[in-house]
Protein backbone atom coordinates (compact mmCIF):
# COMPACT_ATOMS: atom_id res chain seq x y z
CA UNK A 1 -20.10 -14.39 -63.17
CA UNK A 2 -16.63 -16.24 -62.56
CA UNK A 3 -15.15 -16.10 -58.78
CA UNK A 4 -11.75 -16.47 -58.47
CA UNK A 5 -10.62 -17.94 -55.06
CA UNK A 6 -9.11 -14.92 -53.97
CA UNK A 7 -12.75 -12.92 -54.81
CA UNK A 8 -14.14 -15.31 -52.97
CA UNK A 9 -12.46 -15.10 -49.94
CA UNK A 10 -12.39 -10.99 -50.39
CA UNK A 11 -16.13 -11.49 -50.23
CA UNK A 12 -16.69 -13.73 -47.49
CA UNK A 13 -13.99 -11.59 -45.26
CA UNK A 14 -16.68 -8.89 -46.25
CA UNK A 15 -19.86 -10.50 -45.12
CA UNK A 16 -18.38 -11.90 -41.87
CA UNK A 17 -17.25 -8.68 -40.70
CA UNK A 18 -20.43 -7.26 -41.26
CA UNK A 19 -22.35 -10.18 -39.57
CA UNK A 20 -19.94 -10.14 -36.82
CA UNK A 21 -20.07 -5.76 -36.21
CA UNK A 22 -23.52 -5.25 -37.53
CA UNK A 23 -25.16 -6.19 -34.52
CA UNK A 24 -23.20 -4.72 -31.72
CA UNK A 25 -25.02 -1.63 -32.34
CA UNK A 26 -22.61 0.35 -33.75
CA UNK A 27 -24.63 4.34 -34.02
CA UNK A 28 -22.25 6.21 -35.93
CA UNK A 29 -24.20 9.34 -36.54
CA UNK A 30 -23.29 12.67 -35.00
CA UNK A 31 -24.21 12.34 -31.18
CA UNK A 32 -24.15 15.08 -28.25
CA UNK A 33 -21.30 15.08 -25.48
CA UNK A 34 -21.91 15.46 -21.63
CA UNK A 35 -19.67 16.22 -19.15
CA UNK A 36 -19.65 13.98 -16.44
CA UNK A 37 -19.33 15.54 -12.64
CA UNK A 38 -16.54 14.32 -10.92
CA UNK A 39 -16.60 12.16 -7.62
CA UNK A 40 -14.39 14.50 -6.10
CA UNK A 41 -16.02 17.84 -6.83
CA UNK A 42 -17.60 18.25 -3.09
CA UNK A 43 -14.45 16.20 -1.16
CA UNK A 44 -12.49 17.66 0.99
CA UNK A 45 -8.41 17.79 -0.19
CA UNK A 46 -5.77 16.69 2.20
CA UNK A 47 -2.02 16.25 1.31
CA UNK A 48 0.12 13.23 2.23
CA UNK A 49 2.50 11.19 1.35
CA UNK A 50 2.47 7.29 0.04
CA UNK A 51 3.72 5.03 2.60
CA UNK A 52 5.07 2.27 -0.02
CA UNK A 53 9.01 3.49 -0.54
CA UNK A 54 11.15 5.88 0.90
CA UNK A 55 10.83 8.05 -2.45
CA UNK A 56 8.12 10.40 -0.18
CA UNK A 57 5.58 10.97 -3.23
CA UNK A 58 3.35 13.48 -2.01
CA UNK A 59 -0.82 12.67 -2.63
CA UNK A 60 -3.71 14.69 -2.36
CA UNK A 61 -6.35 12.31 -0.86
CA UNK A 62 -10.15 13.08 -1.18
CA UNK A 63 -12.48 12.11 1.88
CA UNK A 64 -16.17 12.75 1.91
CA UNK A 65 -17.71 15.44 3.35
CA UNK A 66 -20.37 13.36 4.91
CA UNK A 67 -18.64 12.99 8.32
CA UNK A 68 -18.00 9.50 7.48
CA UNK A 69 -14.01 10.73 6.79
CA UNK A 70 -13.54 8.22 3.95
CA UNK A 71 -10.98 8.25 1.19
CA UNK A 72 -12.85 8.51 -2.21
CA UNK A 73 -9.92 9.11 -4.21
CA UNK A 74 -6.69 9.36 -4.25
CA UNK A 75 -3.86 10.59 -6.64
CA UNK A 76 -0.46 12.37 -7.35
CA UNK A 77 0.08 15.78 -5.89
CA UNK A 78 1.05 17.67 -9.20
CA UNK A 79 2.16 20.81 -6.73
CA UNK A 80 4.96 18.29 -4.63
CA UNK A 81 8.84 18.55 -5.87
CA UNK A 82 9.43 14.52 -5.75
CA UNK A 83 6.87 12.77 -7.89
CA UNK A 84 5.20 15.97 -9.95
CA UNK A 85 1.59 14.24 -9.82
CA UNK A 86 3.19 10.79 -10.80
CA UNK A 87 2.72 7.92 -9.21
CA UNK A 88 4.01 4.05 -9.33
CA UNK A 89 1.63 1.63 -10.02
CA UNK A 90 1.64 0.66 -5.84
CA UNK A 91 1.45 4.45 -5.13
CA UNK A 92 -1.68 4.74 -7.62
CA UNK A 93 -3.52 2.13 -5.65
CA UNK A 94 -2.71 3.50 -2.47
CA UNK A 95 -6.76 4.06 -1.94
CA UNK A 96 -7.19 0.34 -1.82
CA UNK A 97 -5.32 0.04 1.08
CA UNK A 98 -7.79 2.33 3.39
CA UNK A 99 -11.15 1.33 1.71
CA UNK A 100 -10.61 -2.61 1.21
CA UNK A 101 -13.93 -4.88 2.56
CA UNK A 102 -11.10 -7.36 3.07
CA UNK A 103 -8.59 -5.25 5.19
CA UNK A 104 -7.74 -7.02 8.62
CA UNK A 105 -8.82 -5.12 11.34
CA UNK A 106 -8.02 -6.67 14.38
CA UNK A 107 -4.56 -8.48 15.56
CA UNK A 108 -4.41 -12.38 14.06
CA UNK A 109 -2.73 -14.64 16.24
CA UNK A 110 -2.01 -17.80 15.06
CA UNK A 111 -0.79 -19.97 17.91
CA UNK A 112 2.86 -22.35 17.52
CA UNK A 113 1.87 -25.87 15.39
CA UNK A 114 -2.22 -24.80 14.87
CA UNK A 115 -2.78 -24.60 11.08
CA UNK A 116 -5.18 -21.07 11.36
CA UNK A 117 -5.53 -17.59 12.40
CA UNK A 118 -7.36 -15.98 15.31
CA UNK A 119 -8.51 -12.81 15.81
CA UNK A 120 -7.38 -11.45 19.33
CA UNK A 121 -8.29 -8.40 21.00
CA UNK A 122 -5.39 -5.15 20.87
CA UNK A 123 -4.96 -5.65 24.55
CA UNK A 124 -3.91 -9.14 24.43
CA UNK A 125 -1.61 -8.94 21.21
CA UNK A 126 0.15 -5.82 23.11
CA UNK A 127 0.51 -7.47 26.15
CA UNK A 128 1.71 -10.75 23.82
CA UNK A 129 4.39 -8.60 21.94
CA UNK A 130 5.83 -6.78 25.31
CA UNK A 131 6.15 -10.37 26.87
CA UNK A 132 8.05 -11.75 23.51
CA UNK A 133 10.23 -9.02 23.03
CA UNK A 134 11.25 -9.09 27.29
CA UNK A 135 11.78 -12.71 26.81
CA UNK A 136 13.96 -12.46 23.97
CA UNK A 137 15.78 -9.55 25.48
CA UNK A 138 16.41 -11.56 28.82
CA UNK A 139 17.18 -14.73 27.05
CA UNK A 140 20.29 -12.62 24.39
CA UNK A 141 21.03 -9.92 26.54
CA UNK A 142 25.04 -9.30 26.45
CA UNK A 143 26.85 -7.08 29.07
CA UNK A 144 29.97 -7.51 28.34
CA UNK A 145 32.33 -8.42 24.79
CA UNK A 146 35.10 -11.26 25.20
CA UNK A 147 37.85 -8.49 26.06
CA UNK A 148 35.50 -7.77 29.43
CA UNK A 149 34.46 -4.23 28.23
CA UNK A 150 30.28 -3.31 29.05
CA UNK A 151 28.06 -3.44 25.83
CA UNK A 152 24.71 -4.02 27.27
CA UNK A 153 23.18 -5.12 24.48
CA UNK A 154 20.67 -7.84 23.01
CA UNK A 155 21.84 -9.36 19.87
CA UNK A 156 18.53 -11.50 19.64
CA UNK A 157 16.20 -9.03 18.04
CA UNK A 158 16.57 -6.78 14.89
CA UNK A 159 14.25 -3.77 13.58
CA UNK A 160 13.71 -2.77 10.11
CA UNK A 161 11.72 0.76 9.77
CA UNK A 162 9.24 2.21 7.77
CA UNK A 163 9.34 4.77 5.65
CA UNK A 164 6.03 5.53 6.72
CA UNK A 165 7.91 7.30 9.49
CA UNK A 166 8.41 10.85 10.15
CA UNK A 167 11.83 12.31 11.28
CA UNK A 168 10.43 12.66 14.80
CA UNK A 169 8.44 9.22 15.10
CA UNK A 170 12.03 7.69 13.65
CA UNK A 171 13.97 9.26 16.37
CA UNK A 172 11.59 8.53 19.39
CA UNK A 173 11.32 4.58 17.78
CA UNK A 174 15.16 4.80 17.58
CA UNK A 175 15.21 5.87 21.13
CA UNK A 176 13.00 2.82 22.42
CA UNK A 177 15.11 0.48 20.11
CA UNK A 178 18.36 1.63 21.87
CA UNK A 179 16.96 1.72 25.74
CA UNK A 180 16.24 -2.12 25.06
CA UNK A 181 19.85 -2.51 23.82
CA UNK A 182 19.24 -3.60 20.26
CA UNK A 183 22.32 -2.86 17.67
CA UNK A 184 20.72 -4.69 14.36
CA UNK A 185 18.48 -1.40 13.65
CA UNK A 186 18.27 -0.51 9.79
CA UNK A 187 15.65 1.73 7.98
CA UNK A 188 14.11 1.34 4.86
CA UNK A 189 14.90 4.54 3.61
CA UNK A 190 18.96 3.24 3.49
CA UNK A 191 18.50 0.16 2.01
């Protein structure tokens, strides 16, 4: 038998893809399907919407009904006018953001020149931020413009919101922003 090079290399192509597939297992005779039982079949549905952008996709979220109230899924809301049951890829991995082992779950502090993070109790970080943010309100505070006319305002501080928001958390958040005299105040949703 004469073996061209080009046989040759036909043949060993051959063999090696047979030594390399023929023991993975491969079954290929007829086999029965199952269907497998969702996750979500005995949650409880809830509606939101993802907190991400100011786009307002609306979600259905899953929690288990075993009083323990945690998200088990999460995914588009195929019923909502916005997204249609699409999501973006941050929107589609919205449950990792409730059920992550390595969530935060108490206020970090890290103190001015230390190289790491503390974890501080609520009431001292809230007490810490209303202390700042008087400070830094005292310390810019303008009542009046160079032609003399009352501003009463504190050009030290800025806010940007959250889209997160509601219309009526916006407005009282607005409210508190404008009582301390802030005029930097921009939303996410406009920019």
């Amino acid at each position: 038998m004469k073996v061209c090079r080009r046989d040759f290399l036909k043949l060993g192509g051959v063999a090696a893809a047979g030594a390399a597939f023929g023991g993975l297992g491969f079954d290929l005779s007829p086999t029965a399907a199952q269907a497998q039982l969702l996750k979500t079949r005995w949650a409880k549905e809830t509606t939101s919407v993802c907190c991400y952008c100011s786009v307002g996709c609306g979600l259905i979220v899953h929690t288990a009904k075993d009083g323990s109230g945690r998200a088990i899924n999460v995914e588009g809301d195929p019923d909502h006018p916005i997204n249609e049951g699409s999501l973006c890829a941050k929107g589609a991995s919205l449950w990792q953001l409730a059920e992550n082992d390595k969530r935060v779950l108490t206020p970090m502090y890290r103190a001015p020149y230390s190289d790491r993070w503390e974890p501080m109790s609520w009431d001292w970080m809230l007490d810490r931020i209303a202390h700042r943010i008087k400070e830094t309100r005292d310390k810019t505070f303008v009542k009046t413009n160079a032609k003399g006319q009352v501003v009463n305002r504190t050009e030290g501080m800025a806010s940007v919101g959250s889209a997160a928001m509601d219309n009526e958390e916006c407005w009282i958040y607005q409210t508190f922003l404008r009582a301390l005299g802030l005029v930097f105040i921009e939303h996410q949703a406009r920019i």
